[in-house]
PDB file of N, CA and C in Angstrom:
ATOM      1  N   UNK A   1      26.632 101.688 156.582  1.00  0.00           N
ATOM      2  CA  UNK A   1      26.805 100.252 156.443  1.00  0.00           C
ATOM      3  C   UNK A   1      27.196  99.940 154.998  1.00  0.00           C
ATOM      4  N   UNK A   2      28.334  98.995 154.807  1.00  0.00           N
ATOM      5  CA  UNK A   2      28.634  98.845 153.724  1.00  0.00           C
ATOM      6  C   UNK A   2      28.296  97.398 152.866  1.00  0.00           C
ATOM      7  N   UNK A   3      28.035  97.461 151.699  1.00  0.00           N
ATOM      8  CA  UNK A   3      27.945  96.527 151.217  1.00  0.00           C
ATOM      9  C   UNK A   3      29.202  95.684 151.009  1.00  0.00           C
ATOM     10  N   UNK A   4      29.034  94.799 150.584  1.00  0.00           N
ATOM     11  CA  UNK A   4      30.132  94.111 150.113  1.00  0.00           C
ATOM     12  C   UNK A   4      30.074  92.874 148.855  1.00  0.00           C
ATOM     13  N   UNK A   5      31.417  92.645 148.214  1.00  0.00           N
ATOM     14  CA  UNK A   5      31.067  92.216 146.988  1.00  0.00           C
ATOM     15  C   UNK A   5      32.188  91.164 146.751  1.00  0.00           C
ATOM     16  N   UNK A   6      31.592  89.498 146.958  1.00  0.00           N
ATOM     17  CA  UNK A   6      32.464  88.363 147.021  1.00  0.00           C
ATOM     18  C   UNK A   6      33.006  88.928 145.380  1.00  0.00           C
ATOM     19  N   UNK A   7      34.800  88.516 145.668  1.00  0.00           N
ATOM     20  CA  UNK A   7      35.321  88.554 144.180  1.00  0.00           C
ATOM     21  C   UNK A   7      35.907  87.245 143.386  1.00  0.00           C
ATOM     22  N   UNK A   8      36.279  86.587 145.123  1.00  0.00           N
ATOM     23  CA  UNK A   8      36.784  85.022 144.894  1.00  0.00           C
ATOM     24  C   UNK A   8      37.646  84.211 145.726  1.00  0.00           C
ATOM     25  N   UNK A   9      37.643  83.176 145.852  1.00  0.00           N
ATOM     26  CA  UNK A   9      37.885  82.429 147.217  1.00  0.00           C
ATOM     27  C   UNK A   9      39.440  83.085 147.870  1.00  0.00           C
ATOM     28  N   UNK A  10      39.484  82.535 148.981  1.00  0.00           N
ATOM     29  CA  UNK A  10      40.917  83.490 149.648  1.00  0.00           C
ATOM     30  C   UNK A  10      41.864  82.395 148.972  1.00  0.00           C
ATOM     31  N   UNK A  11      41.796  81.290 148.837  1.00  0.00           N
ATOM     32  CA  UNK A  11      43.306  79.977 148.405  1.00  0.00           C
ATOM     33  C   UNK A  11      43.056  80.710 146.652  1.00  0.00           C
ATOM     34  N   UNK A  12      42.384  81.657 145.552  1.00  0.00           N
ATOM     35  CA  UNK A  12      42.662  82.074 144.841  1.00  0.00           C
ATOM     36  C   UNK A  12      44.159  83.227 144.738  1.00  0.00           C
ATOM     37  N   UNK A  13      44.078  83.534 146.124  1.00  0.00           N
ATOM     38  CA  UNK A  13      45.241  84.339 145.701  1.00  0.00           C
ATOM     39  C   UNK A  13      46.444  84.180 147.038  1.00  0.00           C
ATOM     40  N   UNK A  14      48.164  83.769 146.230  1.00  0.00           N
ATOM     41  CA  UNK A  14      48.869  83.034 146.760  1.00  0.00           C
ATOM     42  C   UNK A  14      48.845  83.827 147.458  1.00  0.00           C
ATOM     43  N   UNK A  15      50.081  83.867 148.697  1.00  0.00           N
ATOM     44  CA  UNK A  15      50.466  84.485 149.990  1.00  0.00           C
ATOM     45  C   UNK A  15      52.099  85.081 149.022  1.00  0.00           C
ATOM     46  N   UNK A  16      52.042  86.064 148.877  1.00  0.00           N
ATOM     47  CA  UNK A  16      53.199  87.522 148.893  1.00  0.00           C
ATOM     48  C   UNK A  16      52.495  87.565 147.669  1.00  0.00           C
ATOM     49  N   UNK A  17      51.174  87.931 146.789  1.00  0.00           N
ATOM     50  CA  UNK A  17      51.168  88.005 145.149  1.00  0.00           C
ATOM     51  C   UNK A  17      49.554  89.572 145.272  1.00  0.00           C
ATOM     52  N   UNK A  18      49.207  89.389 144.502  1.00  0.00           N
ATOM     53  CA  UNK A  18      47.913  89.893 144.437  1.00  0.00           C
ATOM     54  C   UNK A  18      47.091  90.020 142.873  1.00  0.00           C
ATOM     55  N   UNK A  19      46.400  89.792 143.221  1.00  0.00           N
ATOM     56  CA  UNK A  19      45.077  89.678 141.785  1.00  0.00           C
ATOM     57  C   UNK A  19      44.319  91.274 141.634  1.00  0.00           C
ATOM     58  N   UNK A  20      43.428  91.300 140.335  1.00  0.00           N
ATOM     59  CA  UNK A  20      43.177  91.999 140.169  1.00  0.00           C
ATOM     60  C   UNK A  20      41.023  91.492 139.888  1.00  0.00           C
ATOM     61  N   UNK A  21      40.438  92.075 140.360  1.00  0.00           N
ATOM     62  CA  UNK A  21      39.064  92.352 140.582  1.00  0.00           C
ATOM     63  C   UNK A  21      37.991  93.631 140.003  1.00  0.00           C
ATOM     64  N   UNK A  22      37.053  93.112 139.530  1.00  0.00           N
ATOM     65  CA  UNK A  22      35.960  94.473 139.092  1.00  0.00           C
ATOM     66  C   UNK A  22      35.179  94.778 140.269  1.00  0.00           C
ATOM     67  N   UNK A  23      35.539  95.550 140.595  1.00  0.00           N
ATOM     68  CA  UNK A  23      34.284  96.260 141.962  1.00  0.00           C
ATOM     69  C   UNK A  23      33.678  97.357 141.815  1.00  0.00           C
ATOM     70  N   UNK A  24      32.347  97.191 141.658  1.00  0.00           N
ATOM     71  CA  UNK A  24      31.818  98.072 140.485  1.00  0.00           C
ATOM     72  C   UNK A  24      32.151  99.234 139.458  1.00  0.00           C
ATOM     73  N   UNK A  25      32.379  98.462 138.339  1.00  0.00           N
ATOM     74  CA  UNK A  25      33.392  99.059 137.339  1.00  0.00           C
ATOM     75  C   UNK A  25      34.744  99.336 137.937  1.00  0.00           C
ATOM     76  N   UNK A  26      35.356  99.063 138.539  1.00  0.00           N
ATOM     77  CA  UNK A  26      36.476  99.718 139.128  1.00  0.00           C
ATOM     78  C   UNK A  26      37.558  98.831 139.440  1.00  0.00           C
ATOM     79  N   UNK A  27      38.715  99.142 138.756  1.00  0.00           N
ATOM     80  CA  UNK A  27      39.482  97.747 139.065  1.00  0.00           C
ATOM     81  C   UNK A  27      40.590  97.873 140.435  1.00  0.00           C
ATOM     82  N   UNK A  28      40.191  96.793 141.370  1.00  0.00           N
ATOM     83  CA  UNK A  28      40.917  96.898 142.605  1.00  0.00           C
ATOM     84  C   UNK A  28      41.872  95.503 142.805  1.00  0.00           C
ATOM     85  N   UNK A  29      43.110  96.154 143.485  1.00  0.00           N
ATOM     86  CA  UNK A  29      44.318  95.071 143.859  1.00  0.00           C
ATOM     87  C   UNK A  29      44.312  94.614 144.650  1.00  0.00           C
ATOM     88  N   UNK A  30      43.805  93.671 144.911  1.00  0.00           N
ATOM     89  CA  UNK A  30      44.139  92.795 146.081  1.00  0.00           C
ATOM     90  C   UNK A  30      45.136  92.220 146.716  1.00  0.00           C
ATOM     91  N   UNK A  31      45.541  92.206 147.580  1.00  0.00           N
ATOM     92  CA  UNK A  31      46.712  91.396 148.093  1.00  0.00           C
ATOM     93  C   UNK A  31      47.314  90.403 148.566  1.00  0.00           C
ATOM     94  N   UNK A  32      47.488  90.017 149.286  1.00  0.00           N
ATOM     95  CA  UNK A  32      47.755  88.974 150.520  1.00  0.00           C
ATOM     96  C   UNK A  32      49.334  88.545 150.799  1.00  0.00           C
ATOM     97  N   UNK A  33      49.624  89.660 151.127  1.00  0.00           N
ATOM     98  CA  UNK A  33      50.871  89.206 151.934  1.00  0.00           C
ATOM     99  C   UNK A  33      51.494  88.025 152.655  1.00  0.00           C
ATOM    100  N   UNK A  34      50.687  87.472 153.269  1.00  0.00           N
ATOM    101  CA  UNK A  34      50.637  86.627 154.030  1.00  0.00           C
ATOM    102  C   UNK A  34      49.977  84.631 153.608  1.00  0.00           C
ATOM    103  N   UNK A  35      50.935  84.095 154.182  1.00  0.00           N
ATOM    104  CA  UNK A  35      50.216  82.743 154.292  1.00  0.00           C
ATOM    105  C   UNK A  35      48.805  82.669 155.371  1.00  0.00           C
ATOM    106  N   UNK A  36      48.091  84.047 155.663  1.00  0.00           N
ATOM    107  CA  UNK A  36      47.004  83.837 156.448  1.00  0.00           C
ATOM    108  C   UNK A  36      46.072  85.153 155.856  1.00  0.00           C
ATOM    109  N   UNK A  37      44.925  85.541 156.333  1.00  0.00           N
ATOM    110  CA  UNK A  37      43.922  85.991 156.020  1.00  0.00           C
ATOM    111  C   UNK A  37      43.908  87.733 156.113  1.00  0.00           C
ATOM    112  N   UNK A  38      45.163  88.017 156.296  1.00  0.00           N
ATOM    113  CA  UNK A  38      45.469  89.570 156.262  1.00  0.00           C
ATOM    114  C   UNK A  38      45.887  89.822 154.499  1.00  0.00           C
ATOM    115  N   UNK A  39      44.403  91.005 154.185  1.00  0.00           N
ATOM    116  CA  UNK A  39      44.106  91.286 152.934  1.00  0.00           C
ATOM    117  C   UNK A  39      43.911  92.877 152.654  1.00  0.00           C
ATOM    118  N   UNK A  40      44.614  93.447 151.269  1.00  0.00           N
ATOM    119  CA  UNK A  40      44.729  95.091 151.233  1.00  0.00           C
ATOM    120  C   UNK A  40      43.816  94.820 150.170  1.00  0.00           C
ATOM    121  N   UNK A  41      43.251  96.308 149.785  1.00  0.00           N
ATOM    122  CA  UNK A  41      42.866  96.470 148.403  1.00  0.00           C
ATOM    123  C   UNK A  41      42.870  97.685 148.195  1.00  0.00           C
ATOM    124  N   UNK A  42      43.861  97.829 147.132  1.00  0.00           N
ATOM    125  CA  UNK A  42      43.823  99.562 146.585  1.00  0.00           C
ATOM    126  C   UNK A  42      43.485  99.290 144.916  1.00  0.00           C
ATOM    127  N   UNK A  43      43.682 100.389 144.408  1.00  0.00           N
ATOM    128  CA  UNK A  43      43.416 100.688 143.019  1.00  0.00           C
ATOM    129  C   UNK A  43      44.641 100.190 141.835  1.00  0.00           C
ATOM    130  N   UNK A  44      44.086  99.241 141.033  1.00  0.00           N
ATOM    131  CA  UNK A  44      45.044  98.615 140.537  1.00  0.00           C
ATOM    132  C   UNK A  44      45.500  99.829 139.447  1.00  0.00           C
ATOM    133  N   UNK A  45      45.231 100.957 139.239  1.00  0.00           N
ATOM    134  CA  UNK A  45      45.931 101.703 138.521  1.00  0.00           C
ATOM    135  C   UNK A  45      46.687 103.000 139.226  1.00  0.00           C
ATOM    136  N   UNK A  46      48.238 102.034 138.025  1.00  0.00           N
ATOM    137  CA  UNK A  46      49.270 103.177 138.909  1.00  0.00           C
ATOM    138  C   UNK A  46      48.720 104.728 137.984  1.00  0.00           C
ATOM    139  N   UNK A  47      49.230 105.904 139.148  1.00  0.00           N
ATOM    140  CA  UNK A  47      48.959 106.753 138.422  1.00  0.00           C
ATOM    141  C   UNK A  47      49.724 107.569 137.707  1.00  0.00           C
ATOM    142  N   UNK A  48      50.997 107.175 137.786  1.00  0.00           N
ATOM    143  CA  UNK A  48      52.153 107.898 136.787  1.00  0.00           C
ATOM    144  C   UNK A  48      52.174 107.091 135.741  1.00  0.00           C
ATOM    145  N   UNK A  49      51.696 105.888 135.623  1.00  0.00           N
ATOM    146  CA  UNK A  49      51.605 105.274 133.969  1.00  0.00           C
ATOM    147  C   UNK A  49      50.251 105.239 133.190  1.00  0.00           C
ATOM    148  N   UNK A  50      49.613 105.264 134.293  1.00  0.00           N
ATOM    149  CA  UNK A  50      47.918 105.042 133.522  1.00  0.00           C
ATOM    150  C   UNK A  50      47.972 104.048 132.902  1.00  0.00           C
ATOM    151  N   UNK A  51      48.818 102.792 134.383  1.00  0.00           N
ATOM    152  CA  UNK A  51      48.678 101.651 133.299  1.00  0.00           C
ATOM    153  C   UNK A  51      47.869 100.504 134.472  1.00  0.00           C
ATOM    154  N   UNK A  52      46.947  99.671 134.069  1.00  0.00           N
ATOM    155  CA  UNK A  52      46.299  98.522 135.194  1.00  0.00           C
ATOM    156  C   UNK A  52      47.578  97.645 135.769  1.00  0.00           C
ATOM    157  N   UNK A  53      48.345  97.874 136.402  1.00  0.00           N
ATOM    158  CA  UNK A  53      49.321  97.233 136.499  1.00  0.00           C
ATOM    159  C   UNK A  53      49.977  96.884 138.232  1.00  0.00           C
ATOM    160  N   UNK A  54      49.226  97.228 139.305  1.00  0.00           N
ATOM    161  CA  UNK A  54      49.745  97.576 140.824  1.00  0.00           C
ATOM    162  C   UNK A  54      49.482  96.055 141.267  1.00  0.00           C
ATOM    163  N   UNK A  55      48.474  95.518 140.970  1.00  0.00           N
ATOM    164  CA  UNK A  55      48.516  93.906 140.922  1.00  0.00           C
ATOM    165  C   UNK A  55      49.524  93.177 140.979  1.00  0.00           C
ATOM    166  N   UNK A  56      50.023  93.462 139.974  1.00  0.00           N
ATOM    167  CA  UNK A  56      51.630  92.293 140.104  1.00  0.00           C
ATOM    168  C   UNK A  56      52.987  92.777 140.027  1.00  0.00           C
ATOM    169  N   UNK A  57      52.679  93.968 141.378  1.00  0.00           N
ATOM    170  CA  UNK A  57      53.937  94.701 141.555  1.00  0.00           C
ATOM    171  C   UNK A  57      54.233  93.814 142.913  1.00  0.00           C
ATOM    172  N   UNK A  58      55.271  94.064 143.305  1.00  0.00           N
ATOM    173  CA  UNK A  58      56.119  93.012 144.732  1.00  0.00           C
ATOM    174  C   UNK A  58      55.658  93.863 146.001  1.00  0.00           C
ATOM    175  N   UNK A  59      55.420  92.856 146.759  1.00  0.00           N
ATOM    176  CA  UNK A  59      55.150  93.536 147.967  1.00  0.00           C
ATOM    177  C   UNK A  59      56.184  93.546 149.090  1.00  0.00           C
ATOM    178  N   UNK A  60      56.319  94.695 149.698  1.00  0.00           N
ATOM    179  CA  UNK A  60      58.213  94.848 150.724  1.00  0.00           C
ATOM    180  C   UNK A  60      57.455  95.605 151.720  1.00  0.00           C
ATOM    181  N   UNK A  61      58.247  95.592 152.658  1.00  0.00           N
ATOM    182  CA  UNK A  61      57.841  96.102 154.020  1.00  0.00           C
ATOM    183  C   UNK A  61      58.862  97.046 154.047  1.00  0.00           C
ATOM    184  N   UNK A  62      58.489  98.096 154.646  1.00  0.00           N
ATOM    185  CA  UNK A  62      59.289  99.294 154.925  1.00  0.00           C
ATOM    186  C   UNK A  62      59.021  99.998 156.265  1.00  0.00           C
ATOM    187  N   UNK A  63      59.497 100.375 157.368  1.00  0.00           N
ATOM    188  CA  UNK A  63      59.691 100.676 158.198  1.00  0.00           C
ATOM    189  C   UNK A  63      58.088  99.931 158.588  1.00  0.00           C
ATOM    190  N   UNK A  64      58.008  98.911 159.001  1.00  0.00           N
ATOM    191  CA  UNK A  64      56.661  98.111 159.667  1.00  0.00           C
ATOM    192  C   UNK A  64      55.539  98.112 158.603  1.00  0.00           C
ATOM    193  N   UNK A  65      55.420  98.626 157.731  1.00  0.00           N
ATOM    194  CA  UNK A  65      54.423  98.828 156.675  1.00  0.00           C
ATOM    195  C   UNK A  65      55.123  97.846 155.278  1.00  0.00           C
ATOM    196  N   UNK A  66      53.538  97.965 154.606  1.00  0.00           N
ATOM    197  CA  UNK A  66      53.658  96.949 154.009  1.00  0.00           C
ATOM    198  C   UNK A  66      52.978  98.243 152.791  1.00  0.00           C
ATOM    199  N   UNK A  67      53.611  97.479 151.622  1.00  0.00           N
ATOM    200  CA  UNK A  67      53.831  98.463 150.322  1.00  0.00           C
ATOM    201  C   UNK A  67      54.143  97.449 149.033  1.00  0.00           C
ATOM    202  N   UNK A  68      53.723  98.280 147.924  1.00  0.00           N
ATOM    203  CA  UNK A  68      53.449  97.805 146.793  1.00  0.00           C
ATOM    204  C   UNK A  68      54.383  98.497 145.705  1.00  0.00           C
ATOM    205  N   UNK A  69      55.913  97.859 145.001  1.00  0.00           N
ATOM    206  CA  UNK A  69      56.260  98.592 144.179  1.00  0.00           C
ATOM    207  C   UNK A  69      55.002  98.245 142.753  1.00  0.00           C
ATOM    208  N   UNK A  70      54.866  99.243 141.807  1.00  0.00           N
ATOM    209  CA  UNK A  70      54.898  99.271 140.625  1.00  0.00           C
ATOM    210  C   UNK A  70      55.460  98.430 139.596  1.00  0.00           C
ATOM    211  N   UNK A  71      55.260  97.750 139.207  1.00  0.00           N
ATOM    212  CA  UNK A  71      56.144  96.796 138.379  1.00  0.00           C
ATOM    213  C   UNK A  71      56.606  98.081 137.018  1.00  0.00           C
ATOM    214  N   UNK A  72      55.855  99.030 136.576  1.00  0.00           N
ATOM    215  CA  UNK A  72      56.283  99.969 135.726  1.00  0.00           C
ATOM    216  C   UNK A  72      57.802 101.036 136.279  1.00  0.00           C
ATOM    217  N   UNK A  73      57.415 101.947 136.934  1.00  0.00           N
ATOM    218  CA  UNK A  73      58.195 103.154 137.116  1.00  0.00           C
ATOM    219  C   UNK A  73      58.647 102.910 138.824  1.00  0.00           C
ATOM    220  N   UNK A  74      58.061 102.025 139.371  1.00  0.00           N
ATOM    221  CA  UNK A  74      58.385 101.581 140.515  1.00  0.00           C
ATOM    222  C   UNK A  74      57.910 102.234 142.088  1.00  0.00           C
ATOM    223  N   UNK A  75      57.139 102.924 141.579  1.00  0.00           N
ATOM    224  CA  UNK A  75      57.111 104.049 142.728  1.00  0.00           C
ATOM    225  C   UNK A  75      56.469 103.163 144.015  1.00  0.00           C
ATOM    226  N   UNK A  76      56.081 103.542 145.069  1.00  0.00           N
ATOM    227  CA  UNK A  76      55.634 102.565 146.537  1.00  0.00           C
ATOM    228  C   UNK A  76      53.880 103.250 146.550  1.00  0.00           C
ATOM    229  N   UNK A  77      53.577 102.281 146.995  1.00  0.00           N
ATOM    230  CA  UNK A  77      52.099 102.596 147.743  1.00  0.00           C
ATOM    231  C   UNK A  77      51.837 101.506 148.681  1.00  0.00           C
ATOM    232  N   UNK A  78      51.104 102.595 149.873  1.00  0.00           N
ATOM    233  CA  UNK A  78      51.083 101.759 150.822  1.00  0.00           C
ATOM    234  C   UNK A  78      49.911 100.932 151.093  1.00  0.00           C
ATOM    235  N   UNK A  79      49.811  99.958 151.710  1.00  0.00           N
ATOM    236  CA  UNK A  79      48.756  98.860 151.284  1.00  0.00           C
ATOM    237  C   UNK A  79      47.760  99.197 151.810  1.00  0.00           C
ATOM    238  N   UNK A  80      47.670  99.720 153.305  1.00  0.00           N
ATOM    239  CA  UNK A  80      46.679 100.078 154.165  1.00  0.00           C
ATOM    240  C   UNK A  80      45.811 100.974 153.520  1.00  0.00           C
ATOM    241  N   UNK A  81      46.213 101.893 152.698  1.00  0.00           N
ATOM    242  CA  UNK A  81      45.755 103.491 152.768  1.00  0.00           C
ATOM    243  C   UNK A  81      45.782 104.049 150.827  1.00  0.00           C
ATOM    244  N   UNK A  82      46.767 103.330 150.365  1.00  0.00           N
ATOM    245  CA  UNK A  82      47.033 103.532 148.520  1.00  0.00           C
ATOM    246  C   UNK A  82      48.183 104.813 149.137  1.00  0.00           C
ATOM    247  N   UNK A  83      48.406 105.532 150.069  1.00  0.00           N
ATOM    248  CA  UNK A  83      49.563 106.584 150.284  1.00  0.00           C
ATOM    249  C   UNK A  83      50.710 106.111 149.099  1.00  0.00           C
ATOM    250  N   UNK A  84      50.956 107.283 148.671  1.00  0.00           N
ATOM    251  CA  UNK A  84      51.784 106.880 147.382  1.00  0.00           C
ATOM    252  C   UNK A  84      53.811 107.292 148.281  1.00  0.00           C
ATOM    253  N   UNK A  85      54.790 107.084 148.492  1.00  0.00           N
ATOM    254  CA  UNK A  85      55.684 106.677 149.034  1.00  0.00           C
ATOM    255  C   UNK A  85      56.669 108.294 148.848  1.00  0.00           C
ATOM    256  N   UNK A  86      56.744 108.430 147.514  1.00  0.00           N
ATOM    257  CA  UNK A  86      57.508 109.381 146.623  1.00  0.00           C
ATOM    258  C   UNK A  86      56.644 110.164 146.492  1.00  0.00           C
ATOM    259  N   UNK A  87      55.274 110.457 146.336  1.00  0.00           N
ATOM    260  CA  UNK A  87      54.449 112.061 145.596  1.00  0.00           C
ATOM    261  C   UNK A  87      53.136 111.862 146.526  1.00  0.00           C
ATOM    262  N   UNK A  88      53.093 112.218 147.734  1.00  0.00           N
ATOM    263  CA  UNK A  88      51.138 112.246 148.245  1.00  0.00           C
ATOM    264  C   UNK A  88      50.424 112.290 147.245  1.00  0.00           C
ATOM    265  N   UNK A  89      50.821 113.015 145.861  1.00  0.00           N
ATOM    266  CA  UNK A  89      49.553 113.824 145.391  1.00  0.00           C
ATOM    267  C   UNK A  89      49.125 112.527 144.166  1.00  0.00           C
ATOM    268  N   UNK A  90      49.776 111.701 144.390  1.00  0.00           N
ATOM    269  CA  UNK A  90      50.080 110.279 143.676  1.00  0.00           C
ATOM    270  C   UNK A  90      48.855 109.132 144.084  1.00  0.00           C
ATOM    271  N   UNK A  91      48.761 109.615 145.036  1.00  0.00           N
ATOM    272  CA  UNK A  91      48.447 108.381 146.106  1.00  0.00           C
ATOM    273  C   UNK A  91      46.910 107.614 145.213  1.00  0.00           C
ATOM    274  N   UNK A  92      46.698 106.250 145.504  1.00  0.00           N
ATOM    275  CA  UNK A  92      45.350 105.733 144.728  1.00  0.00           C
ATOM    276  C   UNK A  92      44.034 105.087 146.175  1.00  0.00           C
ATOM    277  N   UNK A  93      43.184 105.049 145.945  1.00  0.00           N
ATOM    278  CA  UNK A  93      42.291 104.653 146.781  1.00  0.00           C
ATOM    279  C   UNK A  93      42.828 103.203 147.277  1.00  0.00           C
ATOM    280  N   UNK A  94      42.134 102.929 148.615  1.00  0.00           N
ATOM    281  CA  UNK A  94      41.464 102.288 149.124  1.00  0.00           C
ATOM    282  C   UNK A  94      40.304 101.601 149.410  1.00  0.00           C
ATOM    283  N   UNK A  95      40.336 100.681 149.595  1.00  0.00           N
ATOM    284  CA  UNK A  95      38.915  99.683 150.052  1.00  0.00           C
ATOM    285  C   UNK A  95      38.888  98.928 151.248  1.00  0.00           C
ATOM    286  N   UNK A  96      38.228  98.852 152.259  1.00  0.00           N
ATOM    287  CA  UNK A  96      37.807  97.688 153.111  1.00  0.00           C
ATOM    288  C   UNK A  96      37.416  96.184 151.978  1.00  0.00           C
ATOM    289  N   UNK A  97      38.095  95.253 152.840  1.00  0.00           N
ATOM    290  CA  UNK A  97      38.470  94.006 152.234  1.00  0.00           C
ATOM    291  C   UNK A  97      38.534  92.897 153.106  1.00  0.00           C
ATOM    292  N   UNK A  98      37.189  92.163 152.956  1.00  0.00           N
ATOM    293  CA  UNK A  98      37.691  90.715 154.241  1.00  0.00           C
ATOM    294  C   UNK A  98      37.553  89.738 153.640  1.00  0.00           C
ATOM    295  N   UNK A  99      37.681  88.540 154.492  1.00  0.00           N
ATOM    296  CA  UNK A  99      37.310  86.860 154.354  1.00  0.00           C
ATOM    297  C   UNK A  99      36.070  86.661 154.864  1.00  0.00           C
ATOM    298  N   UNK A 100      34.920  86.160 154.003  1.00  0.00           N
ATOM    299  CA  UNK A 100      34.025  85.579 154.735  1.00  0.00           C
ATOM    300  C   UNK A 100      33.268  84.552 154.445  1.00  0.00           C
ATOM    301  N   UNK A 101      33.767  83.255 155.142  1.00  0.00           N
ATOM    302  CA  UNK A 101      33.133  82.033 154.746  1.00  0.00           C
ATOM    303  C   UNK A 101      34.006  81.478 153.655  1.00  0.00           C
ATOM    304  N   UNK A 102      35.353  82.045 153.522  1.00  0.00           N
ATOM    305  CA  UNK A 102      36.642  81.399 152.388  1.00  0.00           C
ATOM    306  C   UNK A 102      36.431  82.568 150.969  1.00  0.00           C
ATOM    307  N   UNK A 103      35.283  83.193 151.241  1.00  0.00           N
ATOM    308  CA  UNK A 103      35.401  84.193 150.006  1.00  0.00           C
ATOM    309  C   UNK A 103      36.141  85.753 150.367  1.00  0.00           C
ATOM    310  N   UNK A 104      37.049  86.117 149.128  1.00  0.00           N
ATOM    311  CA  UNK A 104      37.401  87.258 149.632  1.00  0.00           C
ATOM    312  C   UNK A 104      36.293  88.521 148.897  1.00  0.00           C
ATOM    313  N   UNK A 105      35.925  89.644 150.397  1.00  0.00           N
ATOM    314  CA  UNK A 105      34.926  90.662 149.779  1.00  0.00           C
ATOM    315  C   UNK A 105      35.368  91.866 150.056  1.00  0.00           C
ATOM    316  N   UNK A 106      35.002  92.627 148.960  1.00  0.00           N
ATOM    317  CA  UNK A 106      35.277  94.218 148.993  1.00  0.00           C
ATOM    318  C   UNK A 106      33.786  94.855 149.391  1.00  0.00           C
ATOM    319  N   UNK A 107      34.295  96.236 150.477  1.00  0.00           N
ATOM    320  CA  UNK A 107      33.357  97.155 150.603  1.00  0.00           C
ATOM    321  C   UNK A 107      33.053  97.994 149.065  1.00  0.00           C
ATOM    322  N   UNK A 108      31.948  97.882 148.926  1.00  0.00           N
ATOM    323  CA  UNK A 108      31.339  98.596 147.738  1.00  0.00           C
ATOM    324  C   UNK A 108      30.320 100.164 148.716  1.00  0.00           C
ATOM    325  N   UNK A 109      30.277 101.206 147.986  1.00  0.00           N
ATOM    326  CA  UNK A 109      29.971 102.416 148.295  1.00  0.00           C
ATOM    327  C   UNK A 109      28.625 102.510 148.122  1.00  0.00           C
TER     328      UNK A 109
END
């Protein structure tokens, strides 16, 4: 059973953008694709720059999936999973991530 950890209301973050969050010590990207309540969260650090930066990379759909360029070096990760597009061995975590009661919450470990 997982905990979970309000980070901040869902109308905080627009529909195609994503913010960035501390979940315990750990900084995670949030997403929201959407003008509705479908929400990713991977690891806001890319790992070919070692820079906090996956936050306010663009989000594109690619063959039905939904993905995150890099605003640095550009590389893809996929929203569901952090699967990195160009290098598996790339790839950044994941989190379970919902709405509850207008707040958005991350599974904490």
């Amino acid at each position: 059973m997982s905990n979970w950890q309000a980070v901040c209301k869902l109308e905080d973050i627009l529909p195609a953008t994503g913010v960035c969050a501390l979940v315990q010590g750990e900084q995670v990207a949030i997403f929201r694709p959407r003008a509705d309540e479908e929400l990713y969260a991977i690891s806001n650090i890319d790992p070919f720059a070692q820079a906090s930066v996956l936050s306010r990379g663009i989000i594109a759909e690619h063959q039905q999936e939904l993905w995150v360029a890099s605003p640095l070096k550009k590389q893809r990760f996929r929203l569901r999973d952090g699967l990195c597009m160009e290098d598996a061995e790339y790839s950044v975590r994941s989190w379970p991530v919902r709405v509850c009661e207008g707040r958005v919450e991350v599974a904490c470990d």
